[in-house]
C-alpha atoms as a PDB file:
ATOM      1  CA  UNK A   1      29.103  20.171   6.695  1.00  0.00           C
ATOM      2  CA  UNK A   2      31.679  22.307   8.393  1.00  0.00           C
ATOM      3  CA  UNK A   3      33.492  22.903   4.939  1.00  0.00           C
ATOM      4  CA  UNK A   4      29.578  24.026   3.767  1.00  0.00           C
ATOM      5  CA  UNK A   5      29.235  26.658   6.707  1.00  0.00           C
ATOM      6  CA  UNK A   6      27.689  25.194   9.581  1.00  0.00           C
ATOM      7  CA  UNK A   7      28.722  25.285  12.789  1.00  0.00           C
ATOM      8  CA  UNK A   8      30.711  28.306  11.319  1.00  0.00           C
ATOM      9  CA  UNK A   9      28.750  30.865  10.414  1.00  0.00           C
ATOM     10  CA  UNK A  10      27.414  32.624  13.581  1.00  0.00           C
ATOM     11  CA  UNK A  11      24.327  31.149  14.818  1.00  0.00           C
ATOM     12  CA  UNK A  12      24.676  28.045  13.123  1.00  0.00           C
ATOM     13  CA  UNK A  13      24.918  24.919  14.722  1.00  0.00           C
ATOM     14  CA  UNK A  14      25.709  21.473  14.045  1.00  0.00           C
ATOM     15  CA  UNK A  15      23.890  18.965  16.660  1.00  0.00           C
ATOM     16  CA  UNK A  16      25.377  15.151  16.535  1.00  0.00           C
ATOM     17  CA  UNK A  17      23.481  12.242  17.602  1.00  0.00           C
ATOM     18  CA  UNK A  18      20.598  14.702  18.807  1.00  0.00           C
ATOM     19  CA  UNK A  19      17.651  12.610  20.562  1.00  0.00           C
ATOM     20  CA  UNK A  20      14.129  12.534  18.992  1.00  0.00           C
ATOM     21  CA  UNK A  21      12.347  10.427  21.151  1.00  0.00           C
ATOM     22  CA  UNK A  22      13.297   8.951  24.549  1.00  0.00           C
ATOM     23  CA  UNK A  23      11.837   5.877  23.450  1.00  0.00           C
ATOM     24  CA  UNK A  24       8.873   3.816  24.218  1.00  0.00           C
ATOM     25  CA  UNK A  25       7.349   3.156  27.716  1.00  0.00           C
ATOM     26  CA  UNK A  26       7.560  -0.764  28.111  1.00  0.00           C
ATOM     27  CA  UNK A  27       6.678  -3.221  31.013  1.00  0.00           C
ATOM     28  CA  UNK A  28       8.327  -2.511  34.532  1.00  0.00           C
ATOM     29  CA  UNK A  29       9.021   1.354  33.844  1.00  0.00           C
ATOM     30  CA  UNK A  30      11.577   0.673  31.208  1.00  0.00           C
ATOM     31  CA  UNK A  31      12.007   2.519  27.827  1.00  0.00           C
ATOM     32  CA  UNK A  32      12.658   1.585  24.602  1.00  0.00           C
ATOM     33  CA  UNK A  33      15.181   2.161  21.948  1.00  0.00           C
ATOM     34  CA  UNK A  34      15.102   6.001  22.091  1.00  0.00           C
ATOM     35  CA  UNK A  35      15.441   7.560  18.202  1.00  0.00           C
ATOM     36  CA  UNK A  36      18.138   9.203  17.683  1.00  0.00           C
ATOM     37  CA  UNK A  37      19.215  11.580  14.100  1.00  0.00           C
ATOM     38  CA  UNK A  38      22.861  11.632  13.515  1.00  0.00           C
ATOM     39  CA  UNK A  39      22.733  15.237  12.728  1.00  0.00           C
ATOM     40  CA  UNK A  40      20.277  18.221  12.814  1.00  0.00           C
ATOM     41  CA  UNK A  41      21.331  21.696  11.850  1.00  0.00           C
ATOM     42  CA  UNK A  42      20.467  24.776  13.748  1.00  0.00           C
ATOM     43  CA  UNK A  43      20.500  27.889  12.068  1.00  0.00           C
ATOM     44  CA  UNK A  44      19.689  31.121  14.768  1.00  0.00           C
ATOM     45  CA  UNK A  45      17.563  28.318  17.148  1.00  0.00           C
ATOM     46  CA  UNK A  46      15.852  27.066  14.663  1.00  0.00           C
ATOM     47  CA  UNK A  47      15.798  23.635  13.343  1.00  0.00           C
ATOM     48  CA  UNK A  48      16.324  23.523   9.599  1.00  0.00           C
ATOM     49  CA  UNK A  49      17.325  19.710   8.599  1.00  0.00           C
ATOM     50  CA  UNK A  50      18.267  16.431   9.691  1.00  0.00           C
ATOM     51  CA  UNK A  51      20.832  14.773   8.230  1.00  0.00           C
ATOM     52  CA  UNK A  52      21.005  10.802   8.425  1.00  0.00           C
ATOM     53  CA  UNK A  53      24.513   9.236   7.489  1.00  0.00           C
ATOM     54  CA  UNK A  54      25.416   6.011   6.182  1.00  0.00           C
ATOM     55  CA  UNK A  55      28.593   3.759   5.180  1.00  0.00           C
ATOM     56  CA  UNK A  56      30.483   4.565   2.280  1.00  0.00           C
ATOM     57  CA  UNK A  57      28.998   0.946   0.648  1.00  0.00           C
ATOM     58  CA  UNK A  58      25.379   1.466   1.518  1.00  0.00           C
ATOM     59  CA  UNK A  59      22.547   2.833  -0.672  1.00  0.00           C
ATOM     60  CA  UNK A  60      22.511   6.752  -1.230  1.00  0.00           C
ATOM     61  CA  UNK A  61      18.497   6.652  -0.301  1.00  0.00           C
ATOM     62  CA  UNK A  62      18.960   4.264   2.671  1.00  0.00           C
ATOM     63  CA  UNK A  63      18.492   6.609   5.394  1.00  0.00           C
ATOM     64  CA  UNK A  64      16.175   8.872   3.841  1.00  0.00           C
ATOM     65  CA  UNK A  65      13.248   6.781   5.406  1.00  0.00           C
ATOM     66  CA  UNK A  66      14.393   7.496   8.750  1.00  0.00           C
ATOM     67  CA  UNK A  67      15.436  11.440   8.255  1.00  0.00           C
ATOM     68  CA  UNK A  68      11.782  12.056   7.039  1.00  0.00           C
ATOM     69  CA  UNK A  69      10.657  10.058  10.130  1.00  0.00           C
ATOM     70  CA  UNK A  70      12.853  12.222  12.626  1.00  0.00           C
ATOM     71  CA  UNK A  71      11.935  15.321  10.965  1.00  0.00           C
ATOM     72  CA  UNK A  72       8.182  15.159  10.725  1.00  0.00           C
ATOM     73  CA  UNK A  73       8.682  13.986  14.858  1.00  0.00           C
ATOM     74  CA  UNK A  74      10.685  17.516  15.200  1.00  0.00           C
ATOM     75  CA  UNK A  75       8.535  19.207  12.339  1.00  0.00           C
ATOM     76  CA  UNK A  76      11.823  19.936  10.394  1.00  0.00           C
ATOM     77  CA  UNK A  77      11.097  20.638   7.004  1.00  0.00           C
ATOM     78  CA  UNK A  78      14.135  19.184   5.607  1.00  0.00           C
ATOM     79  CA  UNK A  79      15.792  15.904   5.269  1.00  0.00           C
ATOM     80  CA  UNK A  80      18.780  14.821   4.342  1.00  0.00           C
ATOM     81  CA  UNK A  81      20.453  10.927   4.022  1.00  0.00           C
ATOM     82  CA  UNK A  82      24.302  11.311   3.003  1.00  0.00           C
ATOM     83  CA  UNK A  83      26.966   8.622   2.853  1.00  0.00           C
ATOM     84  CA  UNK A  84      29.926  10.927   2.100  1.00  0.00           C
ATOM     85  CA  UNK A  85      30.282  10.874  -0.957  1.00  0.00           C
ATOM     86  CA  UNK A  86      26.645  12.469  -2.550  1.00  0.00           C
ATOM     87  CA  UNK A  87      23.578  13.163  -0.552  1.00  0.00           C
ATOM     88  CA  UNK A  88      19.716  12.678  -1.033  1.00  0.00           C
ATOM     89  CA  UNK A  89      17.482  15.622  -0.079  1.00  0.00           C
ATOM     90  CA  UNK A  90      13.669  15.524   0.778  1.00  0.00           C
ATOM     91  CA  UNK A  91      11.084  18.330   1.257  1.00  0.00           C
ATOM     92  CA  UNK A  92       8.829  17.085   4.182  1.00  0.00           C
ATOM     93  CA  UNK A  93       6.058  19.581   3.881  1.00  0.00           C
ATOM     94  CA  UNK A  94       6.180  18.604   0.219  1.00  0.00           C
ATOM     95  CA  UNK A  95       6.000  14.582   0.739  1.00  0.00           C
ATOM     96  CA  UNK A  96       8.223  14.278  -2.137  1.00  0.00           C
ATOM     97  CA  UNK A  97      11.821  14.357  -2.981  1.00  0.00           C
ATOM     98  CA  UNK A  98      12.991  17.504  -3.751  1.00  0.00           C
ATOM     99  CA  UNK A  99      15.025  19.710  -6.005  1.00  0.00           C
ATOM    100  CA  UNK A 100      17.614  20.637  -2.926  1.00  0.00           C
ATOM    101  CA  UNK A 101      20.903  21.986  -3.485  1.00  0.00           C
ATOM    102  CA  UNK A 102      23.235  19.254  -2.073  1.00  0.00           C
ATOM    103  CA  UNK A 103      25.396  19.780   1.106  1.00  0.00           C
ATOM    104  CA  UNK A 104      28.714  19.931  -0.174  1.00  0.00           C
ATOM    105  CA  UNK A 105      31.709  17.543   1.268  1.00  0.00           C
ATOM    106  CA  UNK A 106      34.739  17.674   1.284  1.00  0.00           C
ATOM    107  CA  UNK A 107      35.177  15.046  -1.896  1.00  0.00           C
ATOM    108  CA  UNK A 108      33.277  18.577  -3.969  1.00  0.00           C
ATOM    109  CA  UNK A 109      36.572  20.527  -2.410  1.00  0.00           C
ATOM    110  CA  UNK A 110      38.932  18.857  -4.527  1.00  0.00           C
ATOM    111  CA  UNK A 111      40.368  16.131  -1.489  1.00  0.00           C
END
């Protein structure tokens, strides 16, 4: 993402492991597992995307179910799952996947 811009280019930010929820009240004042997007990007304080990551040997589309989830939380309008080597864009507002450009890695750069 850095090699794409952000975190960069003034005014945009990269936020890693940003919180979602603080999780669910349970018995005895505790709190559940809180959810938690392993990246949004911030463009002028403004949430743009969230980016789920995965494992080089998982599924391109595996964490494309939770990125929509954390983004229609946030009301983000984009969502991203990556697992380094491609990634799999979604339009929330759209409900579909969409016709994205991808976020380039560093594997695009020639490395």
């Amino acid at each position: 993402m850095k090699a794409a811009g952000w975190g960069v280019v003034e005014g945009s930010k990269i936020l890693r492991e940003h919180r979602i929820t603080a999780g669910r009240i349970e018995r005895q004042r505790r709190r559940g597992l809180a959810d938690i997007a392993d990246y949004v990007l911030v463009y002028r304080n403004t949430k743009l995307a969230v980016n789920e990551a995965k494992a080089w040997d998982e599924a391109l589309t595996e964490g494309l179910g939770p990125a929509k989830a954390y983004a229609a939380k946030q009301a983000i309008r984009f969502a991203y799952s990556t697992h380094g080597k491609a990634s799999a864009p979604s339009n929330y507002r759209r409900a579909r996947r969409a016709k994205l450009p991808p976020i380039r890695h560093r594997t695009s750069f020639g490395r």
